[in-house]
C-alpha atoms as a PDB file:
ATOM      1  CA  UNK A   1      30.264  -3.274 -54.606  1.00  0.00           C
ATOM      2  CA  UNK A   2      30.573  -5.378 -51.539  1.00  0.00           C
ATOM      3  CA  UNK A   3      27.744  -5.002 -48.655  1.00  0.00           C
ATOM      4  CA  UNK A   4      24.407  -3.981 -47.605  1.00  0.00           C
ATOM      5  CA  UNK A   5      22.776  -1.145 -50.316  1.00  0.00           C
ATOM      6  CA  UNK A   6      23.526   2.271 -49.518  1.00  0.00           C
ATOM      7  CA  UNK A   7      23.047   5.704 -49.961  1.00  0.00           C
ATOM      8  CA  UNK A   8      23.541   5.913 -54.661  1.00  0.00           C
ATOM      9  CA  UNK A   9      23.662   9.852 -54.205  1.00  0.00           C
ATOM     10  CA  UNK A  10      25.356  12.090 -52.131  1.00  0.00           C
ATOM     11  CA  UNK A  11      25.646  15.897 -52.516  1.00  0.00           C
ATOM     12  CA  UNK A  12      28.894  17.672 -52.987  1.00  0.00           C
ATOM     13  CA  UNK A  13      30.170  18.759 -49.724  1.00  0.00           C
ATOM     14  CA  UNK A  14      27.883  16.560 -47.580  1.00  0.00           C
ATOM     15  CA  UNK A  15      29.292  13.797 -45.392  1.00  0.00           C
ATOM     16  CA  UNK A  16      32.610  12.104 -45.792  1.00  0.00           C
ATOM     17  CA  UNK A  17      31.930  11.388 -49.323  1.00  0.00           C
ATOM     18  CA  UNK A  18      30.504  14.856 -50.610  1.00  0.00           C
ATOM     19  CA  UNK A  19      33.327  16.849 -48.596  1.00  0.00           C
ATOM     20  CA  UNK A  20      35.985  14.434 -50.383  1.00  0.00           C
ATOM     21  CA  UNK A  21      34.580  15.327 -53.739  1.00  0.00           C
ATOM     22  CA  UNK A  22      34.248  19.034 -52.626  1.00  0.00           C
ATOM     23  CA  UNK A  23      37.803  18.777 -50.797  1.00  0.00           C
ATOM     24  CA  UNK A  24      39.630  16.645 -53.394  1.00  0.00           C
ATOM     25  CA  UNK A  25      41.205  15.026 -50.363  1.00  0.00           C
ATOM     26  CA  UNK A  26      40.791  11.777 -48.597  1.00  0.00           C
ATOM     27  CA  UNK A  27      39.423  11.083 -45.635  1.00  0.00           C
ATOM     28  CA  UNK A  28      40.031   8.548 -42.708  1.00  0.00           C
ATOM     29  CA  UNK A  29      37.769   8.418 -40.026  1.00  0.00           C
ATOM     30  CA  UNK A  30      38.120   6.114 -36.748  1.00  0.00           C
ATOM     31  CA  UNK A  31      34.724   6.745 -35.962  1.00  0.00           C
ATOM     32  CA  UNK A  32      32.236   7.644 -37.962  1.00  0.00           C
ATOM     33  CA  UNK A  33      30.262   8.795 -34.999  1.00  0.00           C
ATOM     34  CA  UNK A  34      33.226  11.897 -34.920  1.00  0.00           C
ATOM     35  CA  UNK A  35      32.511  13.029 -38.292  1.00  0.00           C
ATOM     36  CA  UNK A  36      30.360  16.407 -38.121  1.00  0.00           C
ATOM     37  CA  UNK A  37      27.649  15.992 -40.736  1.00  0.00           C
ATOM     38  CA  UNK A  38      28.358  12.052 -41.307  1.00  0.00           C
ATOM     39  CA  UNK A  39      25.718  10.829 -43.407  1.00  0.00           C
ATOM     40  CA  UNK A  40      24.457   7.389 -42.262  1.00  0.00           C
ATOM     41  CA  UNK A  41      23.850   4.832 -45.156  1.00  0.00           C
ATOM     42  CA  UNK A  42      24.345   1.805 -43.200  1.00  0.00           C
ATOM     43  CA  UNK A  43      23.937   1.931 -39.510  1.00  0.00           C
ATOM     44  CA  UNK A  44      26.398  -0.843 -39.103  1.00  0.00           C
ATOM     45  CA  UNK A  45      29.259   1.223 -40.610  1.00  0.00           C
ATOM     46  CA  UNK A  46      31.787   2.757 -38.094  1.00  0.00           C
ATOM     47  CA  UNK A  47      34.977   3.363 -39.558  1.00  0.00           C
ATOM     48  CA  UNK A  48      35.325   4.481 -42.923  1.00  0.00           C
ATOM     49  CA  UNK A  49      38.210   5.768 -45.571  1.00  0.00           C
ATOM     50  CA  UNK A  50      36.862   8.386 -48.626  1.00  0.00           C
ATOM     51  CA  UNK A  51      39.435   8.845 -51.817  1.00  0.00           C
ATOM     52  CA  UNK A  52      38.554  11.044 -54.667  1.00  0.00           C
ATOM     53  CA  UNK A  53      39.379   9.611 -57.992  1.00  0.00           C
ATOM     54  CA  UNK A  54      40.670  11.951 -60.549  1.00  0.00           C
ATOM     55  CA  UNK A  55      40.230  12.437 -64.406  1.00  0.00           C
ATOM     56  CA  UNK A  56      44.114  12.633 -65.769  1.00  0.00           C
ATOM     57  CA  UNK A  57      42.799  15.940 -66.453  1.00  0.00           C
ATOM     58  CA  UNK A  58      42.354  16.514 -62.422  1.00  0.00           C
ATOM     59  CA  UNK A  59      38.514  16.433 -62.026  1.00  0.00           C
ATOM     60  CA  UNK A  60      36.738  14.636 -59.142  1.00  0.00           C
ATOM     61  CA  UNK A  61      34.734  11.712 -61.333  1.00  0.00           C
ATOM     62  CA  UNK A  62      33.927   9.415 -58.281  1.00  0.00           C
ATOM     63  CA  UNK A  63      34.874   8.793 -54.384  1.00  0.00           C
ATOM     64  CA  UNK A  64      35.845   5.258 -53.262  1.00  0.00           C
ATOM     65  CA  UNK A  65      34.282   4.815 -49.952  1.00  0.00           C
ATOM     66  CA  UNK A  66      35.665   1.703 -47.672  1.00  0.00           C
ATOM     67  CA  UNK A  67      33.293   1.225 -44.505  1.00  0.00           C
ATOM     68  CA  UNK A  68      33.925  -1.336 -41.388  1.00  0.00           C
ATOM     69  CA  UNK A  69      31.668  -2.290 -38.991  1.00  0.00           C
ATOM     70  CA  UNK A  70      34.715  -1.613 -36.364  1.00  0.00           C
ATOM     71  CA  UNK A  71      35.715   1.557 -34.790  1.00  0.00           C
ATOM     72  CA  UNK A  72      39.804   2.409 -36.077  1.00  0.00           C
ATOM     73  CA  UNK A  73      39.830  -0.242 -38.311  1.00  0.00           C
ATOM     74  CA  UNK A  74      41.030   1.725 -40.991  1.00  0.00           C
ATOM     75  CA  UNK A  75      44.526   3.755 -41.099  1.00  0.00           C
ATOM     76  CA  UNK A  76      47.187   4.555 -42.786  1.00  0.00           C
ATOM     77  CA  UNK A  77      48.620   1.992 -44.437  1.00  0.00           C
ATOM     78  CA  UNK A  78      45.108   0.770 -45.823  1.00  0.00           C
ATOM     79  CA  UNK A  79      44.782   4.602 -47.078  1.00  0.00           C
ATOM     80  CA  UNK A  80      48.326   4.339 -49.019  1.00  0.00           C
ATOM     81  CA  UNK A  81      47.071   1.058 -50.749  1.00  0.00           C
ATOM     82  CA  UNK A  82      43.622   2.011 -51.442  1.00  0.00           C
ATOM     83  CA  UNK A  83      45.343   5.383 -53.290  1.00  0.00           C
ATOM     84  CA  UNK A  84      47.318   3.243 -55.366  1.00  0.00           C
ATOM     85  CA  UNK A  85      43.887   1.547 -56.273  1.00  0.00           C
ATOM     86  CA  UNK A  86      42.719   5.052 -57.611  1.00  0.00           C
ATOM     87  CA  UNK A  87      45.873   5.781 -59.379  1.00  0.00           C
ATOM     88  CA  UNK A  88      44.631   2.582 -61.310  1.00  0.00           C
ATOM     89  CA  UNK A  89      41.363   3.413 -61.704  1.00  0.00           C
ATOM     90  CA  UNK A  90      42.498   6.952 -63.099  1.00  0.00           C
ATOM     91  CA  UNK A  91      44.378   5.471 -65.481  1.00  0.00           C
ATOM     92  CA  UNK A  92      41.962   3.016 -66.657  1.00  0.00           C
ATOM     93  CA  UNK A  93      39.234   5.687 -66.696  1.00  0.00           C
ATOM     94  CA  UNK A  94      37.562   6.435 -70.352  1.00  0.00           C
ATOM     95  CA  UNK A  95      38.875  10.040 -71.613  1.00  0.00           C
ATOM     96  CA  UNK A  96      35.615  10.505 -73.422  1.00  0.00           C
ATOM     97  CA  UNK A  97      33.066   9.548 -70.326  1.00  0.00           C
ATOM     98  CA  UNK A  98      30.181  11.001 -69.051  1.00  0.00           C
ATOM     99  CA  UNK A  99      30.484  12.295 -65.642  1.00  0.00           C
END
């Protein structure tokens, strides 16, 4: 974790975060301001990028969530590396965790 604290829970389906667990899609949002039902946990964030990470198995265990405190600061390309972060985490993930 990198920043300011922010929000530790987030129900499914609510802001970025809980509608990329719901979804089981990622997210990238110019403007954060755009998003309907963005859920501010730091007032300073205004771009962000959501990823759901996957069991091997295919469940949702966690989001990673990349804020800036710049509008469009996020695209593409930053999505395509950040997945290949995930695909690492998946792999590294414990079969027998609690989630």
């Amino acid at each position: 974790f990198q920043g300011p604290p922010a929000c530790s829970r987030i129900p499914k389906g609510k802001g970025v975060c809980g509608r990329s667990w719901e979804e089981e899609i990622s997210f990238v949002v110019p403007d954060v301001d755009g998003f309907p039902g963005h859920i501010s946990c730091n007032a300073q964030s205004k771009s962000e990028i959501v990823i759901p990470v996957k069991t091997k198995e295919g469940k949702v265990f966690m989001v990673l969530d990349i804020d800036s405190d710049k509008l469009n600061d996020l695209d593409q390309k930053d999505l395509l590396y950040l997945e290949k972060v995930t695909t690492i985490l998946q792999e590294i993930y414990p079969k027998n965790a609690q989630y």
